[in-house]
N, C-alpha and C. Protein backbone atom coordinates (compact mmCIF):
# COMPACT_ATOMS: atom_id res chain seq x y z
N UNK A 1 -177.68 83.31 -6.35
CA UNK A 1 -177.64 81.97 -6.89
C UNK A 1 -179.06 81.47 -7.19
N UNK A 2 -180.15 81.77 -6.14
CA UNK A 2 -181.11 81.45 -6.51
C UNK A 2 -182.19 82.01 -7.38
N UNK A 3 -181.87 83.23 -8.33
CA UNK A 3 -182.27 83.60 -9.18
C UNK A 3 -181.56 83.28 -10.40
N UNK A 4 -180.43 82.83 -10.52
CA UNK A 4 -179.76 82.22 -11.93
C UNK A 4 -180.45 80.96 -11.79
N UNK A 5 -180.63 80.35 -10.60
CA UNK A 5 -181.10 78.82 -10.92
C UNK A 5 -183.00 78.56 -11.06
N UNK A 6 -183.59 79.72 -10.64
CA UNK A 6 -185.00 80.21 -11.22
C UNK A 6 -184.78 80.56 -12.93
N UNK A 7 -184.08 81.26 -12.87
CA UNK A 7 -184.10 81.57 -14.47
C UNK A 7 -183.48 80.29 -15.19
N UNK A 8 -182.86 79.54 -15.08
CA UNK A 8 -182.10 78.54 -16.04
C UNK A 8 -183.69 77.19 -16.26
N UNK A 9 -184.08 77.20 -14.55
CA UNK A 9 -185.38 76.33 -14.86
C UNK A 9 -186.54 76.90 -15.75
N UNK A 10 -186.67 78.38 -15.98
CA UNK A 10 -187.77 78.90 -16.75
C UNK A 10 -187.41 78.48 -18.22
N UNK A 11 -186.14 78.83 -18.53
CA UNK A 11 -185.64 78.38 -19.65
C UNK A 11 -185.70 76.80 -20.09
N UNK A 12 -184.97 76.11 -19.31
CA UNK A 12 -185.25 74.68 -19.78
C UNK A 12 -187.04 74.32 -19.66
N UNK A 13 -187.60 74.57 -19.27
CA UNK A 13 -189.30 74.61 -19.25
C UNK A 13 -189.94 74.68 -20.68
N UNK A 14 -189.66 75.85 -20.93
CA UNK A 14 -189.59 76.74 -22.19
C UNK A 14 -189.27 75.80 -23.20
N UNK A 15 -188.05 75.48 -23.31
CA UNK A 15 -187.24 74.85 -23.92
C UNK A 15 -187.97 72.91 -24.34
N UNK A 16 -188.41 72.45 -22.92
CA UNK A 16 -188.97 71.14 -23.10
C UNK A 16 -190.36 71.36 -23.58
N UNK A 17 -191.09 72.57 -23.43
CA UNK A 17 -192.45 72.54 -23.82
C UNK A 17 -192.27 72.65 -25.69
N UNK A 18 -191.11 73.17 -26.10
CA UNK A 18 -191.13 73.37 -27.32
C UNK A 18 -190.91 72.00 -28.17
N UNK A 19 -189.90 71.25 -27.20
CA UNK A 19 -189.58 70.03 -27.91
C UNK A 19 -190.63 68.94 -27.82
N UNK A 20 -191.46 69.31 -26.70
CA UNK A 20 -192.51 68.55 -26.98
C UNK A 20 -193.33 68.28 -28.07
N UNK A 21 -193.92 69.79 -28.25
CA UNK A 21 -195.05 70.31 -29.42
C UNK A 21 -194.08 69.80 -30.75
N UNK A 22 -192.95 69.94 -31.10
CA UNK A 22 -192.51 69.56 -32.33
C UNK A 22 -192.37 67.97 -32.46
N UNK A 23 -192.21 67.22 -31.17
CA UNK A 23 -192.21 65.56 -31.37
C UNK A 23 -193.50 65.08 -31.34
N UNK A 24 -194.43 66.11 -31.05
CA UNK A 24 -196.16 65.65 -31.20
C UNK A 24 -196.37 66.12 -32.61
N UNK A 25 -196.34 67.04 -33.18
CA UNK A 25 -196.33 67.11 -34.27
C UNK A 25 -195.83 66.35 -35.61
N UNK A 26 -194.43 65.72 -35.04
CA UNK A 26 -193.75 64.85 -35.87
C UNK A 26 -194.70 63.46 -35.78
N UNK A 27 -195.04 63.37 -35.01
CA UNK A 27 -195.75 62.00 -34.67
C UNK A 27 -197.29 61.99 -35.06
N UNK A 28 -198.10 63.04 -35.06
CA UNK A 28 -199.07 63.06 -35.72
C UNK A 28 -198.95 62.98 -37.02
N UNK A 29 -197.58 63.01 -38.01
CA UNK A 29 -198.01 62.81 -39.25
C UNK A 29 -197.43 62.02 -39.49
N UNK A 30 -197.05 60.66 -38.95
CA UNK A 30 -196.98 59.29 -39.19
C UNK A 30 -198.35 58.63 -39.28
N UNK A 31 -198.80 57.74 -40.73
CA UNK A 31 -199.60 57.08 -40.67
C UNK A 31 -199.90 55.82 -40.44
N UNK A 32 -200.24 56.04 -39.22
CA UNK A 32 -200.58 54.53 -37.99
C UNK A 32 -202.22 54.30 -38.37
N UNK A 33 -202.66 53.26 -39.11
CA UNK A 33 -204.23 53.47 -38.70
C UNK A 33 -204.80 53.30 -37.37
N UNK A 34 -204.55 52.77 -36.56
CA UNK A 34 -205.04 52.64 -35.46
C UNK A 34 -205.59 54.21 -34.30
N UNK A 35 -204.50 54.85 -35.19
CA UNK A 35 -204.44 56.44 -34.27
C UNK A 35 -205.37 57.13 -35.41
N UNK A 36 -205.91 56.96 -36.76
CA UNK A 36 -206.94 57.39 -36.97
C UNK A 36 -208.38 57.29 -36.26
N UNK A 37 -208.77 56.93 -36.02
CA UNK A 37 -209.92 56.56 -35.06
C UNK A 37 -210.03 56.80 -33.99
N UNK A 38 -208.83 56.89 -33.25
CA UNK A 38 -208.36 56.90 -31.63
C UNK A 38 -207.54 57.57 -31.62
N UNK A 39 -207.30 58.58 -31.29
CA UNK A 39 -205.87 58.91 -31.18
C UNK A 39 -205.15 58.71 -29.79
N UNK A 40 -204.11 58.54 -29.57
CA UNK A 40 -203.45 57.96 -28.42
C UNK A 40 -203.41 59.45 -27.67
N UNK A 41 -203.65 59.19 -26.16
CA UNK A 41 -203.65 60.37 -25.70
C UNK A 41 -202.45 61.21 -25.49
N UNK A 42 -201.21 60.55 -25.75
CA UNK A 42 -200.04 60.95 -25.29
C UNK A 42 -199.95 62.29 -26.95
N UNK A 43 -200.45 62.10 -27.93
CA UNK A 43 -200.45 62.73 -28.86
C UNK A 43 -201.94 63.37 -29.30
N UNK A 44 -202.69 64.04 -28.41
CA UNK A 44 -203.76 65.05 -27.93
C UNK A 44 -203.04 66.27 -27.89
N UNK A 45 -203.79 67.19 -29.09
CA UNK A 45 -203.26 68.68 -29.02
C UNK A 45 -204.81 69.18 -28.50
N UNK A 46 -204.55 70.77 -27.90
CA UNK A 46 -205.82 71.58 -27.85
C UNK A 46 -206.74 71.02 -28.99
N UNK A 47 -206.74 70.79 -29.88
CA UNK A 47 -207.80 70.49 -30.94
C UNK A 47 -208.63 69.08 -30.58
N UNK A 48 -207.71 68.56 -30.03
CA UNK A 48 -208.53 66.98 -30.29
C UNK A 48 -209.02 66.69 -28.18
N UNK A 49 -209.00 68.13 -28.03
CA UNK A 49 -209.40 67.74 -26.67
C UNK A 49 -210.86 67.44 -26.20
N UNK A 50 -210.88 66.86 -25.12
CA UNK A 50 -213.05 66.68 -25.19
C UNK A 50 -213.38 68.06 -24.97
């Protein structure tokens, strides 16, 4: 049992890291001016890191 329920959490992991990157993506190409200048940290990819 506790290897189906290790594997189902690797999967949903997997799964939320992907839906993340595509709702950050969707959201970076809304044009907000305010997030030109600044970008809000909640929408920080590897690129825009310090």
């Amino acid at each position: 049992m506790r290897g189906e329920l290790d594997g189902l959490s690797a999967i949903m992991e997997s799964h939320f890291a992907y839906e993340e990157r595509e709702i950050v993506t969707a959201l970076n190409r809304l044009d907000v001016p305010g997030w030109h200048r600044d970008v809000p940290r909640f929408l920080r990819t590897e690129e825009d890191a310090p």
